[in-house]
Protein backbone atom coordinates (compact mmCIF):
# COMPACT_ATOMS: atom_id res chain seq x y z
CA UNK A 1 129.77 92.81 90.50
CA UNK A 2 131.53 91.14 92.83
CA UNK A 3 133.58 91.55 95.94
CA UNK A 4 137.20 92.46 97.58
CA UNK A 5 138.39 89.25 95.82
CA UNK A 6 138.49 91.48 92.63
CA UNK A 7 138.83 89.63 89.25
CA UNK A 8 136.32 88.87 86.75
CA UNK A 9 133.64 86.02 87.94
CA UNK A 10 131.18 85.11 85.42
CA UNK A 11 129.30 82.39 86.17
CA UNK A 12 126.30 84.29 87.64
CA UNK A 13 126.42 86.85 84.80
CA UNK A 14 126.05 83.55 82.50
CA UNK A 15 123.25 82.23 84.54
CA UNK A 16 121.58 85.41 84.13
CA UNK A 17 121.88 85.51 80.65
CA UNK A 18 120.17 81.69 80.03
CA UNK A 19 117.44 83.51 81.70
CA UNK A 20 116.69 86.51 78.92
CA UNK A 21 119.15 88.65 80.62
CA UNK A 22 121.85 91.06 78.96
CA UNK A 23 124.65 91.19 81.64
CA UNK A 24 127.88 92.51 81.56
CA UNK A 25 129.96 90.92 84.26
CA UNK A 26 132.46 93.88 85.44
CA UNK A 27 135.73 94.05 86.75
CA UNK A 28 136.84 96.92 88.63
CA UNK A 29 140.18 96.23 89.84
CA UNK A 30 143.14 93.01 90.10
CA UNK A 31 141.94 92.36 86.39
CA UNK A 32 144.36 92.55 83.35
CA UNK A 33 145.00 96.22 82.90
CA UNK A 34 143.09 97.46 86.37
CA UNK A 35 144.54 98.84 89.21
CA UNK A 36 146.11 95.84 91.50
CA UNK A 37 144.47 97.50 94.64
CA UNK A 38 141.17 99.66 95.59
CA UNK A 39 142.61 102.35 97.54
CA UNK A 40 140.61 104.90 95.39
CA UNK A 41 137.68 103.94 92.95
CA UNK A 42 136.09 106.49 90.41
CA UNK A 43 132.60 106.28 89.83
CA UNK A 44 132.93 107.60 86.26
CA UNK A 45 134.55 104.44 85.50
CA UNK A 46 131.16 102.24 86.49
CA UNK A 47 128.97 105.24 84.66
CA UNK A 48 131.05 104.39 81.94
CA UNK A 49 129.63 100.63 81.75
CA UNK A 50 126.28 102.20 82.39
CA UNK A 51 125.99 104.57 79.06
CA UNK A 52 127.78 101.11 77.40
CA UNK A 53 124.94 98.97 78.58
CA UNK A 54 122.51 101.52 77.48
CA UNK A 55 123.62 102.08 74.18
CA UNK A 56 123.83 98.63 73.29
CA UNK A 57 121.82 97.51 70.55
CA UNK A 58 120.93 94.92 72.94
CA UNK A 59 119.87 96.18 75.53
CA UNK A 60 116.36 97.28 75.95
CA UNK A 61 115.88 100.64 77.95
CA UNK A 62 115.19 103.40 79.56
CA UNK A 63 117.10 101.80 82.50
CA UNK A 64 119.62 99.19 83.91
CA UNK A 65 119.50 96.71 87.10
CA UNK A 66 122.41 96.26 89.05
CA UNK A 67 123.47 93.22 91.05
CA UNK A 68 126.39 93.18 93.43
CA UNK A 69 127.57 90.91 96.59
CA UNK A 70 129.65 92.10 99.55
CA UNK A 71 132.14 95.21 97.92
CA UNK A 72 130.19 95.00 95.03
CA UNK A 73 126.72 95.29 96.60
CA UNK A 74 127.94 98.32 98.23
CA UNK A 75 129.08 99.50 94.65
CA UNK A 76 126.02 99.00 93.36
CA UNK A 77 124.43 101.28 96.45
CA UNK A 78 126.79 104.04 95.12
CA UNK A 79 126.24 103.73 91.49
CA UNK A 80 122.87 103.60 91.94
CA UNK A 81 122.77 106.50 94.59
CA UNK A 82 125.13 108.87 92.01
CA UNK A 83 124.31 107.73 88.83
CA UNK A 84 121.61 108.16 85.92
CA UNK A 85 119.98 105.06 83.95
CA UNK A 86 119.73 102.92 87.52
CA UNK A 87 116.12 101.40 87.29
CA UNK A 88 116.48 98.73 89.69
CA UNK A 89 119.55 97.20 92.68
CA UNK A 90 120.34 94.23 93.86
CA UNK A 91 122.50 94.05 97.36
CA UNK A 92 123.50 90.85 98.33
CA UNK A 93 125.19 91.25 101.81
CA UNK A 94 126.30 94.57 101.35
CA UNK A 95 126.78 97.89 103.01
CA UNK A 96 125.34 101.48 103.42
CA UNK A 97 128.70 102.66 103.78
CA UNK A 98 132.18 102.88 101.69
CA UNK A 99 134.55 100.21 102.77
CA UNK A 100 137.75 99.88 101.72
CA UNK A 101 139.13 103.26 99.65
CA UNK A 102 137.89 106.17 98.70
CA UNK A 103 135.11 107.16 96.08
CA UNK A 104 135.14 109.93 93.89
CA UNK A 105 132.63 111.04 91.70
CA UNK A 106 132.79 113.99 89.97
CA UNK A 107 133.87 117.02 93.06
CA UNK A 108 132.09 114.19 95.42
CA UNK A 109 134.00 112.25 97.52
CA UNK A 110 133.32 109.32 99.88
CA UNK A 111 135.82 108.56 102.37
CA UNK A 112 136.26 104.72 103.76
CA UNK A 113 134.39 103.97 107.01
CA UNK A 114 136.84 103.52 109.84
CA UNK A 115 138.80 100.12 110.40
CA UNK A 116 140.18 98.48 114.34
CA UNK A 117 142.29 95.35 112.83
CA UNK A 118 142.22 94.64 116.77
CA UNK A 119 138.79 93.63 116.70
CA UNK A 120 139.36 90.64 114.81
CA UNK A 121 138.84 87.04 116.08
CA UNK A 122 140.09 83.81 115.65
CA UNK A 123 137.28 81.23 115.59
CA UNK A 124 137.80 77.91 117.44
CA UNK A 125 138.81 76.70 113.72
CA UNK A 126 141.50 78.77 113.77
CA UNK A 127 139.29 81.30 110.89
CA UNK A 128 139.53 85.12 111.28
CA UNK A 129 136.01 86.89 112.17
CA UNK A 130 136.32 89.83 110.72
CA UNK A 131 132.53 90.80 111.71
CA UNK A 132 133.45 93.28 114.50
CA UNK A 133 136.39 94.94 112.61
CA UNK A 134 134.17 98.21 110.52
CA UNK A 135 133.11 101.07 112.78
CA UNK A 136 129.25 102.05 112.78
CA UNK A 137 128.94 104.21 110.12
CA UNK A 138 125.69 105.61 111.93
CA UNK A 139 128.32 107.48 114.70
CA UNK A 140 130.36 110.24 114.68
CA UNK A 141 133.57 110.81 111.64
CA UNK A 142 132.73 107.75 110.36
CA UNK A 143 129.15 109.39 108.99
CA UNK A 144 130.51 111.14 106.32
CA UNK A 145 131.17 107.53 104.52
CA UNK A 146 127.60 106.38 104.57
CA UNK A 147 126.34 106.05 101.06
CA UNK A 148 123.49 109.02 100.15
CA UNK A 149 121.00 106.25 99.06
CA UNK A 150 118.29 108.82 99.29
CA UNK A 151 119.18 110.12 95.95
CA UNK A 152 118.64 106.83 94.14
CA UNK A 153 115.79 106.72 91.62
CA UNK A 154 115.83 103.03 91.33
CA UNK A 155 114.37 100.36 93.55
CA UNK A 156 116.36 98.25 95.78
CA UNK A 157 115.94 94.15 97.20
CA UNK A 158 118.35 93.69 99.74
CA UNK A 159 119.26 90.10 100.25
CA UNK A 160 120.54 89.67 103.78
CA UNK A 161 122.66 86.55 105.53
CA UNK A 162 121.59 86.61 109.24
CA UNK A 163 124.60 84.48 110.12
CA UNK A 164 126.80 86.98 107.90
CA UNK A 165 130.20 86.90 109.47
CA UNK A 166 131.93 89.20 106.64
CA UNK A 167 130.28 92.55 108.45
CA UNK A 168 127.10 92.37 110.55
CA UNK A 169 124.15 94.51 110.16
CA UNK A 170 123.98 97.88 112.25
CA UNK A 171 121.37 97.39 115.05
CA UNK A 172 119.72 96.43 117.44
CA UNK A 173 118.19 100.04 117.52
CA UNK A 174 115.21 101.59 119.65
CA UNK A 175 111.99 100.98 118.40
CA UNK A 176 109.13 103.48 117.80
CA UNK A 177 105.93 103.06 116.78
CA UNK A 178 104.45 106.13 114.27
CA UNK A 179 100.75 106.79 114.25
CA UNK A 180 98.87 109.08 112.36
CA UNK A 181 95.91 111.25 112.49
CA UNK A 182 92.11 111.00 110.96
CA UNK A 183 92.49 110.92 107.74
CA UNK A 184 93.85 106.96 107.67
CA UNK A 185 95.76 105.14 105.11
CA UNK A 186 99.49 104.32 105.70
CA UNK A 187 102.22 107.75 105.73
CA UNK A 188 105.85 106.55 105.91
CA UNK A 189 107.55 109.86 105.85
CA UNK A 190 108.00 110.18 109.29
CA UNK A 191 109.44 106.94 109.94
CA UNK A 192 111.74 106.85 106.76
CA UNK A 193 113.06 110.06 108.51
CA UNK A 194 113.59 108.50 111.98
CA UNK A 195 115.22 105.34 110.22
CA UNK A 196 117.81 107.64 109.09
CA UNK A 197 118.77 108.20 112.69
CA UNK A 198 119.10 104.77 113.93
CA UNK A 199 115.54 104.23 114.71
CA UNK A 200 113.78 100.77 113.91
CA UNK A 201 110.32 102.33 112.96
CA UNK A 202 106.54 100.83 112.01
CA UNK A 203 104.67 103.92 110.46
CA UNK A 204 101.11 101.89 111.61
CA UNK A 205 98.20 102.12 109.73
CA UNK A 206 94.95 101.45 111.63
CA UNK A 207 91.84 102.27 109.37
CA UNK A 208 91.31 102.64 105.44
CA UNK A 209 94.43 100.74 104.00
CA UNK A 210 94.43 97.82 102.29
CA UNK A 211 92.06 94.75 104.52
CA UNK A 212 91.78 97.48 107.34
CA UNK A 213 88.46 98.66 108.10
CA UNK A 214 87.36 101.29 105.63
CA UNK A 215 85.59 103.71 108.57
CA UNK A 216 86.65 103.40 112.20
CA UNK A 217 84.24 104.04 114.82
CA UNK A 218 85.24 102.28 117.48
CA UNK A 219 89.45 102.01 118.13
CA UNK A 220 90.65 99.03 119.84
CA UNK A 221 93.82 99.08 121.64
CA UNK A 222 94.37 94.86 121.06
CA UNK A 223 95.15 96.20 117.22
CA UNK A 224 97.81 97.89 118.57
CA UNK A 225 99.21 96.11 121.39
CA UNK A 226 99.69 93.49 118.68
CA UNK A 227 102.43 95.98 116.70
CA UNK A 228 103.92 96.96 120.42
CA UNK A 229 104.64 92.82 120.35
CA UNK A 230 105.68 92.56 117.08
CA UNK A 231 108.54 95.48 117.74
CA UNK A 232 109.43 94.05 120.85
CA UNK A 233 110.00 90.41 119.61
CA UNK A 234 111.78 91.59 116.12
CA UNK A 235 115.40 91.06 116.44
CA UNK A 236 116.74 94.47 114.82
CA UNK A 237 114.52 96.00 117.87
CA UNK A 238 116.51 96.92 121.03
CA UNK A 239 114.19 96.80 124.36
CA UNK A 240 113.20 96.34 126.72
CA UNK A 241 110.65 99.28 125.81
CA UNK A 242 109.34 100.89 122.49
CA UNK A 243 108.69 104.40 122.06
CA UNK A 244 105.60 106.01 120.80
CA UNK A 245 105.18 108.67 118.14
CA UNK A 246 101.70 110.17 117.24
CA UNK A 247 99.68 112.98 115.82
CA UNK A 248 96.34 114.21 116.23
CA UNK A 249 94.18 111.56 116.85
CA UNK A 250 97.29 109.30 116.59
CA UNK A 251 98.54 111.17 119.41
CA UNK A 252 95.56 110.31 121.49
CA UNK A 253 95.92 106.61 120.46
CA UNK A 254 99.29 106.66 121.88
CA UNK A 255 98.68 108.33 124.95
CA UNK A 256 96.10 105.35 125.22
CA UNK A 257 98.52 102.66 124.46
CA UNK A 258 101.26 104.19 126.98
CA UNK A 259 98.42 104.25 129.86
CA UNK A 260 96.99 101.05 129.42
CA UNK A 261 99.84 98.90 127.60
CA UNK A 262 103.34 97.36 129.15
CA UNK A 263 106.45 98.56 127.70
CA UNK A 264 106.43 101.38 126.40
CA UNK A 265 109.20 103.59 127.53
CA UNK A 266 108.81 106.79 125.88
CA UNK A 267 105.71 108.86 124.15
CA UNK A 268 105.95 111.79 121.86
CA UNK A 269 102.26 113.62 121.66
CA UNK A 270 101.88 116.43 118.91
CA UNK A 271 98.65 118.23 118.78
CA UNK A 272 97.10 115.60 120.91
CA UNK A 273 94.09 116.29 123.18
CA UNK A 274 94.50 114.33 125.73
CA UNK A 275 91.44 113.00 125.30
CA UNK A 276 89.85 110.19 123.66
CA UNK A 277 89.10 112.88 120.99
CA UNK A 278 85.98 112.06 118.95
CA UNK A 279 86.07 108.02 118.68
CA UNK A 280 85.88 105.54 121.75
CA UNK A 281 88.87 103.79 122.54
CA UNK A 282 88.07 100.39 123.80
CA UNK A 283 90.72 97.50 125.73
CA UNK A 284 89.55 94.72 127.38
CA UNK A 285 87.04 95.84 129.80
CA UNK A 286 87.99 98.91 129.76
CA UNK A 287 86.12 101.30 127.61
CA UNK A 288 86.90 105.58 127.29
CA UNK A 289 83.81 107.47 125.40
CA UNK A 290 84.64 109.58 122.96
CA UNK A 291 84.53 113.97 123.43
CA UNK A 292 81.38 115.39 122.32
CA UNK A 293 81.61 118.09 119.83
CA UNK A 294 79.62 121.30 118.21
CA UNK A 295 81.03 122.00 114.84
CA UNK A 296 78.71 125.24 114.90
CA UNK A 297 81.27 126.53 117.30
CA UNK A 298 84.04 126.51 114.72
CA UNK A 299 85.19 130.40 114.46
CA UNK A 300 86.83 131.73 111.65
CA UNK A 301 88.39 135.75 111.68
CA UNK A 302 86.25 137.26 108.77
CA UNK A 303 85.47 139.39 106.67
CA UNK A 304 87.39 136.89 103.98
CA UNK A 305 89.84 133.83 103.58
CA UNK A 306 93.14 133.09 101.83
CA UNK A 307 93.17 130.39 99.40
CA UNK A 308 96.62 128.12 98.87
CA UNK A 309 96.71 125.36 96.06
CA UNK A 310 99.08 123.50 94.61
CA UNK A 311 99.14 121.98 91.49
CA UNK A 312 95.44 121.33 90.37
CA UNK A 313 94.64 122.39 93.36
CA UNK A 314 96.42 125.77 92.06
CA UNK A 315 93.71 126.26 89.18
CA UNK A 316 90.93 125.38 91.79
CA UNK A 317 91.93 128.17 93.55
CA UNK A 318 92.09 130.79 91.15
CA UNK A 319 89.02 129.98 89.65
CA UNK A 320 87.43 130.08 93.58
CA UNK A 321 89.08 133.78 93.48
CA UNK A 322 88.02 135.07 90.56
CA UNK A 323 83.89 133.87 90.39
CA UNK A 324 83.71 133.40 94.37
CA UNK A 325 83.13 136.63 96.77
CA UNK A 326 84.86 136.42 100.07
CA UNK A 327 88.14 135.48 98.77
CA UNK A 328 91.02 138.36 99.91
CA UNK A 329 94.76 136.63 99.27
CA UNK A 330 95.51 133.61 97.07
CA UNK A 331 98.32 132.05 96.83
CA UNK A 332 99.43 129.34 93.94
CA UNK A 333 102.41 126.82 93.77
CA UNK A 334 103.19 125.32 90.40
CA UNK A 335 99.53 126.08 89.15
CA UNK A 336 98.16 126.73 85.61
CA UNK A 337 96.31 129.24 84.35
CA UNK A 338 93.83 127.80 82.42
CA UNK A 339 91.33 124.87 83.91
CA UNK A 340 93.00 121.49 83.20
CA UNK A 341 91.81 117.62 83.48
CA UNK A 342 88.23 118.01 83.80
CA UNK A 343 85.60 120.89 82.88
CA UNK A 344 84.79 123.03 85.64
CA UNK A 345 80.88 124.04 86.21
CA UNK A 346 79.90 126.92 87.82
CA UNK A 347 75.67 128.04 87.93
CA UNK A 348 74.96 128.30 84.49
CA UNK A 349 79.06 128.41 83.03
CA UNK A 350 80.95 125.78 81.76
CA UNK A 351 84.91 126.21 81.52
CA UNK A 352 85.92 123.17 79.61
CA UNK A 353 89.85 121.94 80.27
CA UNK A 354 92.50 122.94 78.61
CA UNK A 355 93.24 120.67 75.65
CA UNK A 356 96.36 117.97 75.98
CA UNK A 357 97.57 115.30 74.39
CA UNK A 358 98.95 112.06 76.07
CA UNK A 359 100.74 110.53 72.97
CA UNK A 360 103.36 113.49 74.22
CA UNK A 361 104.43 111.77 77.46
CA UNK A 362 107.59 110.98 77.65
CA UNK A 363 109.81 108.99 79.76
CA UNK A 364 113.26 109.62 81.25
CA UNK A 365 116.60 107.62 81.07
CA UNK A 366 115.16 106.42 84.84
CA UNK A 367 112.14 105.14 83.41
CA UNK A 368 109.65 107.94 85.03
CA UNK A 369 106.61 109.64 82.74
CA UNK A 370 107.09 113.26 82.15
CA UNK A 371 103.80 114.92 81.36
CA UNK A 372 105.90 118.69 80.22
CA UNK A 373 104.36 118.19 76.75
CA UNK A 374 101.44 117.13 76.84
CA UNK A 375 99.81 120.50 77.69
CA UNK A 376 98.71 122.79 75.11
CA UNK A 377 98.84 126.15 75.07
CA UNK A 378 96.59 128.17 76.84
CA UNK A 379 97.09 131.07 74.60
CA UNK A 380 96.00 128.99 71.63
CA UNK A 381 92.93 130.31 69.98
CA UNK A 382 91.29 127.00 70.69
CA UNK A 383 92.41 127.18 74.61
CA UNK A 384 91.04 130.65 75.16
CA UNK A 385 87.79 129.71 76.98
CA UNK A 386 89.46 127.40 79.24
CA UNK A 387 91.45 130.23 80.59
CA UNK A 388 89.90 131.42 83.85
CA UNK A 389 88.88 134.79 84.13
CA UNK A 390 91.65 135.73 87.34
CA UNK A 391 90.87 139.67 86.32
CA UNK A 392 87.71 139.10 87.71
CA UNK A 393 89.66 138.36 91.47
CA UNK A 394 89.59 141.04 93.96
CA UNK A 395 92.29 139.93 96.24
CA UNK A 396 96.32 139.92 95.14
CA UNK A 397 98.15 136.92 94.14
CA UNK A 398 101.25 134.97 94.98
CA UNK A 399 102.70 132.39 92.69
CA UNK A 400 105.46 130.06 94.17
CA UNK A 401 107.59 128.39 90.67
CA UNK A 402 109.56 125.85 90.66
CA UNK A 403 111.75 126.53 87.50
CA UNK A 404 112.51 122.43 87.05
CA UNK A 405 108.82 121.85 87.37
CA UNK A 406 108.52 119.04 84.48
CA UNK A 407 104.84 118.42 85.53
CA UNK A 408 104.10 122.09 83.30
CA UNK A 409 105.26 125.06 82.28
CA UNK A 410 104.69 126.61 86.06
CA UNK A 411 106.69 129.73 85.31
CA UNK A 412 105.34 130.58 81.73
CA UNK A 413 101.88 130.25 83.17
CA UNK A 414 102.62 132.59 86.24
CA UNK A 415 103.85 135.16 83.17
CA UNK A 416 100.87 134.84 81.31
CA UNK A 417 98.81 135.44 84.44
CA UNK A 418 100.85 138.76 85.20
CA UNK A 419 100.29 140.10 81.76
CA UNK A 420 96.48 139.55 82.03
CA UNK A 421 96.14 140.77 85.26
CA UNK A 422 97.71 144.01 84.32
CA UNK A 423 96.11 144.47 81.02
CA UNK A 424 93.12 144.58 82.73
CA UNK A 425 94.46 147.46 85.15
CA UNK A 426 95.09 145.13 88.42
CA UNK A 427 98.06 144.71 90.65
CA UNK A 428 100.99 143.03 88.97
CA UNK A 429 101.18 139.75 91.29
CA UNK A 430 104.21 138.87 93.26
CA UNK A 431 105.63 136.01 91.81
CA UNK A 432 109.02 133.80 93.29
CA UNK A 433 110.81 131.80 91.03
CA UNK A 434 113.44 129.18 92.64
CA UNK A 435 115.83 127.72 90.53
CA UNK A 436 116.52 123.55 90.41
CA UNK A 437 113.18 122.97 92.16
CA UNK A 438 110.55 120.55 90.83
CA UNK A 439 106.44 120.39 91.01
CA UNK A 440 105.80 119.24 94.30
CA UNK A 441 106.92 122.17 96.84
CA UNK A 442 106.18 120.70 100.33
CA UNK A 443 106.49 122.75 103.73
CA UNK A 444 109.96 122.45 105.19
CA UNK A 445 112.33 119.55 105.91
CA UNK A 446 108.96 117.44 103.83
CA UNK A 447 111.79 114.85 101.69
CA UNK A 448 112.25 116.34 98.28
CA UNK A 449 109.40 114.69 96.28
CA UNK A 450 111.34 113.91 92.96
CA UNK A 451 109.44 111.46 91.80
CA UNK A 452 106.31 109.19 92.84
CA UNK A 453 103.58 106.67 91.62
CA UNK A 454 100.63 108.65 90.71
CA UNK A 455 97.22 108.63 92.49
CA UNK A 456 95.02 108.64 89.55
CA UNK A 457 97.45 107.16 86.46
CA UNK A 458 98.80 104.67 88.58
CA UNK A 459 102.33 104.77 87.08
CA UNK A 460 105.53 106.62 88.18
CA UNK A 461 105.90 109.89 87.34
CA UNK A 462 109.12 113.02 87.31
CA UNK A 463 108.38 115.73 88.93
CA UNK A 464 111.80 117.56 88.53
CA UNK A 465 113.85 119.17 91.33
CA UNK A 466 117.51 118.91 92.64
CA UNK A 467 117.23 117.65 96.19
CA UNK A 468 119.23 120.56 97.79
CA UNK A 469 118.29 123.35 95.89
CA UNK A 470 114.78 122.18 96.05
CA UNK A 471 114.76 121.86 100.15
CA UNK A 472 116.50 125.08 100.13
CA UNK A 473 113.01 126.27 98.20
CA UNK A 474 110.39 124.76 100.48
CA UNK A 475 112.15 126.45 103.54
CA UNK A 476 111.37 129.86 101.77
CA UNK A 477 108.43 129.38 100.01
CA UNK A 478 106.69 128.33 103.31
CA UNK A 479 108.21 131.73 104.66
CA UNK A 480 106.91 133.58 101.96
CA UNK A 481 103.38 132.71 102.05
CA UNK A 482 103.12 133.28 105.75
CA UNK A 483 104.59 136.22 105.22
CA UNK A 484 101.61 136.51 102.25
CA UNK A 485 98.62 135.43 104.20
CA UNK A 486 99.89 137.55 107.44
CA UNK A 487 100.22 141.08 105.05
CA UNK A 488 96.87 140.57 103.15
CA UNK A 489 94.68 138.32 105.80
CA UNK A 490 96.13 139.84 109.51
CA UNK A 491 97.35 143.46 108.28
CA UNK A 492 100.96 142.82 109.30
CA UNK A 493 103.56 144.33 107.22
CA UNK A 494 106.09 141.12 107.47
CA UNK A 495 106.73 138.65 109.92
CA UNK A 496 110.51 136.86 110.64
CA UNK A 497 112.35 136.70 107.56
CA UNK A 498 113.98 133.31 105.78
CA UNK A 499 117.62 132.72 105.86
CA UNK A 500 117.81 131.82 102.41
């Protein structure tokens, strides 16, 4: 698609096509029978085109791409942000926000980001600039325009004219750098989050990712006085100082970096020690020695523990409660019943895994494996000794269900583990069932996890869940098992109830 010229261009759908392409150049207004102007756009006409591409004979699924410049790069943004069957987007010089009219979609709507014809300038060719004219649709009224990217499934290449004159990209904006703790690798989370509030952000790896060193003894502050540079001299970075953002041992690090390094103008610490913590941090001549430790001081309040597990994790857990002693509250999110992936060994007992079939995955419209049917089940005659024993438990359960789980049947397994427990006389667990939520239940304000590339399989994978209702879930569910773990593990009858 194209831009505010409107019309039908083809010439880049036709290149496209000499290249093994099935395009469909689009028109979407000032085109035979189309609206002359774009005060107001529908979505449902573009989703239209969509279910037309994909039911071509043509065509080859599950998805569509998208490619748009200008107007239509910012169409794209919304089609791909709304709509189902979008596997991947190009934006050529487009925006975040809706320019122009409004957008409807469905009881949606997007209203245009604000407009100040004053702002425009002449250039000493005698050419309007237009660049200054579009409020920053990162401020105030004009917020409720931005496009909610965050629900797209697809994934985006923005192409991006530095010298763009037609609207300029939002920024400079502060910088931060985002450090983690121990456990290494690269998280993002954090700084996606920040990024959504007008903060240029480097989530900073430092050990155990990719070329970086796989174990980290030593820590040496030139690493990351080199990203402190690189923020400083990128040009969508506003100085003259960077802010810092760690946990844990990341917290330390920074703490380090905003004692030792120049510029940095602001430090956020969470959890830190204020220490060097258990590694030596080393810059220049300067060398701190790292805290020395007992771990045979570690105390934990007896008699017993709570188990929580999610997932695999869940069926870990239960099996922990029912042939472990020790074990007083468990609690379960989207777990099975039965032992799955791998057989479980225990002394002298063998629980094989339940029995599954990967010629059942499917895949969605979006492209994404769905592993719903590939479980057996556990009832199955054939299944029954991979069921684990959970009337042998001495401690009560709680099962968290999401009821969009497509990973497995969460909430059927949660039944079947009710109707065990009390056919064998025990307490009838407490099980909470939230409705439009997916597999991975995270604690609060985590990003709905929808979807991801999978650790072991290596390919992307549904795990079900509308965004809203299922952040509305992870605010309660984390409510309910503290409320869980305080009744069975501290004695206390409730503690402050969720607003949900």
């Amino acid at each position: 698609m194209f831009g505010t010229g409107g019309g039908l261009l083809e010439y880049r759908a036709s290149l496209l096509a000499g290249k093994g392409f099935a395009v469909l150049a689009l028109a979407y207004y000032n085109y035979e029978d189309l609206p002359k102007t774009m005060d107001i756009l529908h979505l449902e006409y573009f989703e239209e085109a969509v279910n037309y591409l994909l039911s071509h004979p043509e065509v080859k699924g599950p998805g569509v791409g998208l490619l748009g410049v200008s107007k239509g790069g910012e169409l794209c943004l919304s089609m791909a942000s709304f709509l189902k069957g979008i596997t991947a987007a190009v934006i050529i010089n487009g925006s975040v926000a809706n320019v122009g009219g409004t957008l409807h979609y469905k009881g949606e709507t997007l209203p245009p980001v604000g407009v100040n014809r004053n702002r425009i300038k002449v250039t000493k060719d005698g050419y309007a600039d237009i660049v200054d004219v579009l409020n920053s649709p990162l401020e105030g009224p004009d917020q409720k325009s931005f496009i909610p990217v965050e629900r797209a499934e697809s994934t985006f290449l923005f192409l991006v004219g530095q010298d763009d004159h037609n609207w300029k990209r939002p920024g400079p904006f502060p910088g931060i750098i985002d450090i983690f703790g121990i456990g290494g690798g690269l998280l993002e989370y954090r700084a996606s989050l920040l990024a959504g509030h007008g903060f240029a952000t480097l989530a900073l790896a430092y050990y155990n990712f990719e070329d970086l060193p796989k174990n980290m003894d030593n820590i040496s502050l030139e690493y990351f006085e080199e990203a402190l540079c690189y923020m400083l001299q990128h040009p969508q970075v506003k100085g003259p100082g960077i802010g810092l953002l760690g946990i844990s041992l990341g917290a330390d690090i920074c703490l380090s970096m905003a004692s030792f390094l120049k510029n940095v103008s602001a430090t956020v610490s969470i959890n830190g020690s204020g220490i060097s913590g258990n590694k030596a941090i080393n810059y220049k001549l300067s060398s701190i020695p790292p805290l020395g430790y007992d771990l045979r001081r570690i105390k934990v309040k007896g008699p017993s523990i709570g188990l929580l597990g999610f997932s695999k994790g869940g069926d870990l857990c239960l099996s922990m409660a029912s042939f472990l002693k020790g074990i007083t509250a468990t609690v379960l999110i989207n777990a099975c019943v039965a032992n799955t992936i791998t057989p479980l060994h225990y002394k002298d007992m063998i629980i094989p895994k339940l029995v599954d079939d990967l010629g059942k995955v499917k895949i969605t419209k979006s492209g994404f494996l769905t592993f719903m049917d590939t479980w057996s089940n556990p009832l199955e005659e054939r299944n029954h000794q991979s069921l684990i024993p959970l009337e042998k438990a001495q401690g009560p359960f709680l099962f968290i269900v999401g009821m969009d789980d497509q990973n497995w049947k969460s909430e059927f397994y949660a039944q079947i583990a009710s109707e065990r427990l009390q056919a064998h006389g025990k307490e009838r667990p407490q099980i909470i069932c939230y409705p439009e939520t997916g597999h991975c239940i995270d604690p609060p304000y985590f990003p709905p996890s929808r979807a991801s590339v999978h650790a072991v399989l290596g390919e992307a994978v549904f795990y079900g869940g509308e965004p809203k209702a299922h952040s509305k879930a992870q605010v309660d569910a984390w409510q309910q098992i503290q409320t869980f773990f305080h009744k069975h593990l501290n004695g206390k009858k409730c503690v402050k109830h969720s607003k949900i």
